[in-house]
PDB file of N, CA and C in Angstrom:
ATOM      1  N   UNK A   1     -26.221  30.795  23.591  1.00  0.00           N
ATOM      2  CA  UNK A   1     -25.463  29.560  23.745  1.00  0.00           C
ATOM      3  C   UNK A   1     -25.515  28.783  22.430  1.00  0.00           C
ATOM      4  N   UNK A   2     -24.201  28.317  22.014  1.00  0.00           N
ATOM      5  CA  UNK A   2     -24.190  27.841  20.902  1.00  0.00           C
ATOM      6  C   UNK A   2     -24.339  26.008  20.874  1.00  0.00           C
ATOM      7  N   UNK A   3     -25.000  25.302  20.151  1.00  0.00           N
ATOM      8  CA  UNK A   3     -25.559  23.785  20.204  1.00  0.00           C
ATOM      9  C   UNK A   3     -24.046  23.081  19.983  1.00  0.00           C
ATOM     10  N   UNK A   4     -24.266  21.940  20.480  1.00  0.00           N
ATOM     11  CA  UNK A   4     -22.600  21.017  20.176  1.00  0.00           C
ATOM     12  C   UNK A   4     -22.725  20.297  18.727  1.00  0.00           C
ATOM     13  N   UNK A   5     -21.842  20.845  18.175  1.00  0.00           N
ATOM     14  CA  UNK A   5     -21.344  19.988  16.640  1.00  0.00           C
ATOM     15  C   UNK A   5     -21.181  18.717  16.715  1.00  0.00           C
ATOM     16  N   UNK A   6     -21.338  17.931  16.125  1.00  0.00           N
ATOM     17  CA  UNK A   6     -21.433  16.550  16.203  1.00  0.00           C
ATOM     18  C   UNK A   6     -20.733  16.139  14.760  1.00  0.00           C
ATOM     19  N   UNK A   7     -20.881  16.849  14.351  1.00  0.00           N
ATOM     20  CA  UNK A   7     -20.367  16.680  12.496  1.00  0.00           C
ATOM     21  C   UNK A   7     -19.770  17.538  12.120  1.00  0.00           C
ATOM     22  N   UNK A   8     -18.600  17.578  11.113  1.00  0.00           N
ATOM     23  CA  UNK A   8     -17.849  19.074  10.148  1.00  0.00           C
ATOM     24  C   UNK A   8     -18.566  18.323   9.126  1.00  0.00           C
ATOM     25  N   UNK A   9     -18.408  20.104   7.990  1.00  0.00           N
ATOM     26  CA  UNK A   9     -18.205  19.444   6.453  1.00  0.00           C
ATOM     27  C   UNK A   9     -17.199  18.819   5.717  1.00  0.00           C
ATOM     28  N   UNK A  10     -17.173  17.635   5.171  1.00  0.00           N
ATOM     29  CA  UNK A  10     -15.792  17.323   4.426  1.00  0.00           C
ATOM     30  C   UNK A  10     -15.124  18.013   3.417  1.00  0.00           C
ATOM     31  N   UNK A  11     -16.901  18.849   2.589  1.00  0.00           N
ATOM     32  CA  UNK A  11     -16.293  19.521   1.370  1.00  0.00           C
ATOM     33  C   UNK A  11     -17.053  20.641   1.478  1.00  0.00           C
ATOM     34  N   UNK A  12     -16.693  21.617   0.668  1.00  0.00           N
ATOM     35  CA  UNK A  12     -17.719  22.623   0.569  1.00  0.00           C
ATOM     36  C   UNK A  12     -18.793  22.223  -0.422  1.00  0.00           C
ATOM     37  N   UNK A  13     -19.874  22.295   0.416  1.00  0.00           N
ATOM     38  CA  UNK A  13     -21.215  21.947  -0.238  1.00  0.00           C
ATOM     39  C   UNK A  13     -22.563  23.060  -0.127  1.00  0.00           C
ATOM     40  N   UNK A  14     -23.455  23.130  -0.885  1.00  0.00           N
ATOM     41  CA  UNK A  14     -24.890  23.565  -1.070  1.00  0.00           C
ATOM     42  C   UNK A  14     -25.504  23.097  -0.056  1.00  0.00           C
ATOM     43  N   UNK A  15     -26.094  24.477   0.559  1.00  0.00           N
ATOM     44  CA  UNK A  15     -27.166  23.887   1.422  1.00  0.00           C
ATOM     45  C   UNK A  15     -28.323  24.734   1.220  1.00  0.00           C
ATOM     46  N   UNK A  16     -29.667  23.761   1.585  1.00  0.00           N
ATOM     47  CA  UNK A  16     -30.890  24.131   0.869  1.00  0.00           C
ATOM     48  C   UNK A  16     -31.869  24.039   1.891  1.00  0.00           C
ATOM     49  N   UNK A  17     -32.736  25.109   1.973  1.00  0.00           N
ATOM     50  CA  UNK A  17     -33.834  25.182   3.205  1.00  0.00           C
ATOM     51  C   UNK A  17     -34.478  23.870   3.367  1.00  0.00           C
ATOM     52  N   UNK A  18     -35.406  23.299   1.860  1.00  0.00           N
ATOM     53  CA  UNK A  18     -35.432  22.156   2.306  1.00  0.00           C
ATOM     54  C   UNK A  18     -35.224  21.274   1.359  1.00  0.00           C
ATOM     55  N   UNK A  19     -34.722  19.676   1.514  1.00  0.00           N
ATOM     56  CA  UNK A  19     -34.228  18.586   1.238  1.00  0.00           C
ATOM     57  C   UNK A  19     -34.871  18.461  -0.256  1.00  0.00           C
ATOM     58  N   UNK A  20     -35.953  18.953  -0.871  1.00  0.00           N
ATOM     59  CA  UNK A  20     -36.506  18.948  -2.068  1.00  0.00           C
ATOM     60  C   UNK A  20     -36.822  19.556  -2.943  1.00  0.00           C
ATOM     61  N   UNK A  21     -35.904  21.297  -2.734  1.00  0.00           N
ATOM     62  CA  UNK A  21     -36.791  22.502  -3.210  1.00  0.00           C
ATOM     63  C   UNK A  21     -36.074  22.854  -4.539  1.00  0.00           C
ATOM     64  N   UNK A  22     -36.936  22.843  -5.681  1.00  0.00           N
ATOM     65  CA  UNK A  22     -37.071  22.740  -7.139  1.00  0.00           C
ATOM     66  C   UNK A  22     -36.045  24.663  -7.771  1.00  0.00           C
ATOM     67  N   UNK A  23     -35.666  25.266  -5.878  1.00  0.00           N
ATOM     68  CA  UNK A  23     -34.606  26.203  -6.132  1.00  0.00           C
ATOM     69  C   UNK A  23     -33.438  26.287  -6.331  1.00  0.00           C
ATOM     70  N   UNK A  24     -32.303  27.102  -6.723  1.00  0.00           N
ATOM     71  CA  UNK A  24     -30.779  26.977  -6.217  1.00  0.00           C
ATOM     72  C   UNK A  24     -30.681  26.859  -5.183  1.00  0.00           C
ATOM     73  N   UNK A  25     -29.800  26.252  -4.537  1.00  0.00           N
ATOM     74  CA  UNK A  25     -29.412  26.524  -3.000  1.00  0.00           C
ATOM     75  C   UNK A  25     -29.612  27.995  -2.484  1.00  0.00           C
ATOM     76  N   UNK A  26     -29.769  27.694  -0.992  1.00  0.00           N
ATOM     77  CA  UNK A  26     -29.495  28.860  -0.766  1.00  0.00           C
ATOM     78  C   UNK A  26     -28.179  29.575   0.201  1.00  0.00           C
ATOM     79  N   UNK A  27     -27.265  28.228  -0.190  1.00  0.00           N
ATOM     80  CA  UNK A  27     -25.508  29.123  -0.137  1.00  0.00           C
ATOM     81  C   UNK A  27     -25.088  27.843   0.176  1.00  0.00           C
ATOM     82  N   UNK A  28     -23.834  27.692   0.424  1.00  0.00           N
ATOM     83  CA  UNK A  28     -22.118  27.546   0.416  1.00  0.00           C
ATOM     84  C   UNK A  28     -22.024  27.282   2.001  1.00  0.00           C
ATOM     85  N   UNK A  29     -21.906  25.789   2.612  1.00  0.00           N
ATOM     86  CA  UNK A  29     -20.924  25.347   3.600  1.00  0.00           C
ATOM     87  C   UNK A  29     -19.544  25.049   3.353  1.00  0.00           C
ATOM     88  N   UNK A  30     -18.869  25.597   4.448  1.00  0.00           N
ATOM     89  CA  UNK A  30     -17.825  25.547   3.848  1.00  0.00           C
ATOM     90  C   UNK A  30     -16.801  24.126   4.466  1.00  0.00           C
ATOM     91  N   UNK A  31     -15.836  23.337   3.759  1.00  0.00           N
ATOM     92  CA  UNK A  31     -15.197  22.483   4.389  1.00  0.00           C
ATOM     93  C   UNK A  31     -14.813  22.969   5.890  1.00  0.00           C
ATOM     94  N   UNK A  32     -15.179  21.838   6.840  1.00  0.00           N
ATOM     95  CA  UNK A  32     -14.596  22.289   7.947  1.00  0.00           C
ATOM     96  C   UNK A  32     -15.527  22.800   8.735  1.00  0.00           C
ATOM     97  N   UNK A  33     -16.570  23.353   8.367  1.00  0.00           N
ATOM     98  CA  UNK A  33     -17.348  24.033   9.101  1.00  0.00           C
ATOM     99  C   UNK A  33     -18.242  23.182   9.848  1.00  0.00           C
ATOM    100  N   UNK A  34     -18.861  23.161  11.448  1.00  0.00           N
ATOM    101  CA  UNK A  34     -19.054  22.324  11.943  1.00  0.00           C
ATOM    102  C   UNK A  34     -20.777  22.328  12.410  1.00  0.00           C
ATOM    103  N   UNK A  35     -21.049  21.074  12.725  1.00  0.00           N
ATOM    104  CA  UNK A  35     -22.636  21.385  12.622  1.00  0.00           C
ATOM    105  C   UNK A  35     -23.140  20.306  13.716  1.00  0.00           C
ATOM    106  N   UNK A  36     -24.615  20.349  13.599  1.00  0.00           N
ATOM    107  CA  UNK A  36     -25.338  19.085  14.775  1.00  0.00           C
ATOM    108  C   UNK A  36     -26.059  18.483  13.635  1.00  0.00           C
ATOM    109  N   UNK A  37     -26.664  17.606  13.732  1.00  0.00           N
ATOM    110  CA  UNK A  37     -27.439  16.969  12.630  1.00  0.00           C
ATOM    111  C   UNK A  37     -28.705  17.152  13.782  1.00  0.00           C
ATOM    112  N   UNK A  38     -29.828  17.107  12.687  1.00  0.00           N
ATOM    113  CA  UNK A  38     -31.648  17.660  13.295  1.00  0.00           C
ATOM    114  C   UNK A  38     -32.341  16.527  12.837  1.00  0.00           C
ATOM    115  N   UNK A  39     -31.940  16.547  11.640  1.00  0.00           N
ATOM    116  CA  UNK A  39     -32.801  15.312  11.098  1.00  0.00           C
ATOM    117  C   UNK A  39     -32.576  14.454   9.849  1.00  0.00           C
ATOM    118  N   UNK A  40     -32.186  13.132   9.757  1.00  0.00           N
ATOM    119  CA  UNK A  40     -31.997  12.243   8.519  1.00  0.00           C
ATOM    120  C   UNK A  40     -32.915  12.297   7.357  1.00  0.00           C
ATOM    121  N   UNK A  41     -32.925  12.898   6.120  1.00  0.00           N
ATOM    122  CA  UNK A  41     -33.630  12.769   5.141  1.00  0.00           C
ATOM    123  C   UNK A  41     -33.244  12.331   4.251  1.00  0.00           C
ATOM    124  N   UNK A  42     -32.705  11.125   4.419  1.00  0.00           N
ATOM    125  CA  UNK A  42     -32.287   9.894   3.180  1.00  0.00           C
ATOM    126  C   UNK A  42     -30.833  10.557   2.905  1.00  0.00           C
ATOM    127  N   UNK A  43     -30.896  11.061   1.326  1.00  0.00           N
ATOM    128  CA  UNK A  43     -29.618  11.131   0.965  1.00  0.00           C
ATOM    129  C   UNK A  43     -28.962  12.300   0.871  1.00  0.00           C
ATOM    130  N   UNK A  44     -30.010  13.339   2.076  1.00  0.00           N
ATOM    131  CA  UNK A  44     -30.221  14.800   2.719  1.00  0.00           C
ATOM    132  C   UNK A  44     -30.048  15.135   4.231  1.00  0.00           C
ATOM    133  N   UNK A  45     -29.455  15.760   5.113  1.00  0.00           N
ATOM    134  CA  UNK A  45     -29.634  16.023   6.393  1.00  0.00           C
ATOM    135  C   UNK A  45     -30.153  16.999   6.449  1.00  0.00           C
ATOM    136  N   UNK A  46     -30.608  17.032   7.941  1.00  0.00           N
ATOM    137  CA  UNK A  46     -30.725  18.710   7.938  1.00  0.00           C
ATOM    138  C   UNK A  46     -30.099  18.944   8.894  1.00  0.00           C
ATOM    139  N   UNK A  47     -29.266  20.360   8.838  1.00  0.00           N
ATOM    140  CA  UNK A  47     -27.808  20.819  10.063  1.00  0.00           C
ATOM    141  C   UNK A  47     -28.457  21.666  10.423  1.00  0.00           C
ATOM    142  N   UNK A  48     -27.750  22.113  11.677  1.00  0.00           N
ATOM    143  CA  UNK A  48     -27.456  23.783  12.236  1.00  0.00           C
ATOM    144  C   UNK A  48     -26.060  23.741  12.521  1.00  0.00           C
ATOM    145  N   UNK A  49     -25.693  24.959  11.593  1.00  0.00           N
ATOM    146  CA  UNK A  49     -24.333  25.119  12.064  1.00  0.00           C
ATOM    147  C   UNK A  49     -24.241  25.744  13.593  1.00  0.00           C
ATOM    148  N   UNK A  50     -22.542  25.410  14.361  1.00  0.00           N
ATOM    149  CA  UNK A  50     -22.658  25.297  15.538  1.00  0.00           C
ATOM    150  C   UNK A  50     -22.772  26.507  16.153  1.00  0.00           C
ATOM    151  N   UNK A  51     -22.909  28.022  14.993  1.00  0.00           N
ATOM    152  CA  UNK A  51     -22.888  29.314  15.624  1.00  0.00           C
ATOM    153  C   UNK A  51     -24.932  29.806  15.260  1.00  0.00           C
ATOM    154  N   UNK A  52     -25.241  28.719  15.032  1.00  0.00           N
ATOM    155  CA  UNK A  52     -26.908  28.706  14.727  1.00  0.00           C
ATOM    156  C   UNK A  52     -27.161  29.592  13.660  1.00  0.00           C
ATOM    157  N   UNK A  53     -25.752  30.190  12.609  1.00  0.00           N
ATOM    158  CA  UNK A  53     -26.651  31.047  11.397  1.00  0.00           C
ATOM    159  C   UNK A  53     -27.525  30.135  10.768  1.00  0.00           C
ATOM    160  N   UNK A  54     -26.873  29.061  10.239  1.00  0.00           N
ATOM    161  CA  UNK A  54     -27.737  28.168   8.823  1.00  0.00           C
ATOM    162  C   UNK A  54     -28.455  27.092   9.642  1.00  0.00           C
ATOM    163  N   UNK A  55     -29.727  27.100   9.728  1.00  0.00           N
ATOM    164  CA  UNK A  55     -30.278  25.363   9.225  1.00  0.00           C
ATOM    165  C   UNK A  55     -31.029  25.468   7.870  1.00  0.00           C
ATOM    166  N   UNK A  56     -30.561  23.894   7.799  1.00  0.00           N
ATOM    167  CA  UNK A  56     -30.754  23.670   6.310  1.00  0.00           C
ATOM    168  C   UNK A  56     -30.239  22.066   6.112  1.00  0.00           C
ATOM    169  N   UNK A  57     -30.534  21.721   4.975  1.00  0.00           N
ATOM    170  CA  UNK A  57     -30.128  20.561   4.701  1.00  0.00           C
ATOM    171  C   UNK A  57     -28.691  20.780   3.852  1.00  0.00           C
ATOM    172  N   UNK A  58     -28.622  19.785   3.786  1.00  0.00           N
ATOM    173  CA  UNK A  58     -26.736  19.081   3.141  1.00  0.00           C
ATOM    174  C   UNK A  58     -26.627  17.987   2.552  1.00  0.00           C
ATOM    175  N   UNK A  59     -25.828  17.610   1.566  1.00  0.00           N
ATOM    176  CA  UNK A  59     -25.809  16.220   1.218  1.00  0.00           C
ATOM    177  C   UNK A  59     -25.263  15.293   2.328  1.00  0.00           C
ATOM    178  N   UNK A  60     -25.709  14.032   2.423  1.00  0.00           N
ATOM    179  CA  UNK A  60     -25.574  13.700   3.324  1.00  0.00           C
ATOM    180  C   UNK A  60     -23.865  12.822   3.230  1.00  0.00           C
ATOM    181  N   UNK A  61     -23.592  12.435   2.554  1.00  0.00           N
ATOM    182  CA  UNK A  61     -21.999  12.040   2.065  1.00  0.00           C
ATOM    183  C   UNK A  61     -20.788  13.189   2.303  1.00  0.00           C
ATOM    184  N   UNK A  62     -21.432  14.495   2.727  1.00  0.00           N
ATOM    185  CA  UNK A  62     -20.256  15.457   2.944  1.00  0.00           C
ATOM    186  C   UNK A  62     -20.527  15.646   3.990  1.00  0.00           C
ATOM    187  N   UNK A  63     -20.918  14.995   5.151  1.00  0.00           N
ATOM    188  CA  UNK A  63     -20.727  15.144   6.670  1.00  0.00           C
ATOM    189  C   UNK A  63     -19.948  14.521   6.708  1.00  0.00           C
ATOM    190  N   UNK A  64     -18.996  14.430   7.577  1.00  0.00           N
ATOM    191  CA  UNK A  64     -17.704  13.785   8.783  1.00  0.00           C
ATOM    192  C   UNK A  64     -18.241  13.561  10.283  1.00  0.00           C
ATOM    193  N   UNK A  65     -18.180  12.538  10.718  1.00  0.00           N
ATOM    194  CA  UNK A  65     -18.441  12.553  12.430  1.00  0.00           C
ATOM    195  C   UNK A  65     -17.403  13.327  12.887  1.00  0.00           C
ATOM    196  N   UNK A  66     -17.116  14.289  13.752  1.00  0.00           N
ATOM    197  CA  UNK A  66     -16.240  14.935  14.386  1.00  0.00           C
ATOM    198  C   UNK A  66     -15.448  13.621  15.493  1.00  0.00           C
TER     199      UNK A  66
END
């Protein structure tokens, strides 16, 4: 069973395991693609997209409320 989206992406953005990690991302959301928010980390979220491949964080300015 897949979780309810609450948010799309506005843009395609980087998303990163976690909100501070001194790595590249570790991939590509894509505009449009839709998610739940888990948890507020300032100027970071952290998603699951709504088919549960990615959690991860996101900038937080490229969410959309659905």
């Amino acid at each position: 069973m897949s979780i309810r989206a609450t948010h799309e992406i506005a843009r395609d953005t980087s998303w990163y395991k976690h909100p501070a990690q001194a790595e590249p991302p570790n991939g590509t959301l894509l505009k449009g693609t839709r998610v739940a928010i888990l948890q507020d980390s300032g100027s970071y979220t952290q998603v699951q997209t709504e088919d549960e491949t990615v959690t991860g964080y996101v900038e937080t300015d490229a969410l959309h409320p659905l």
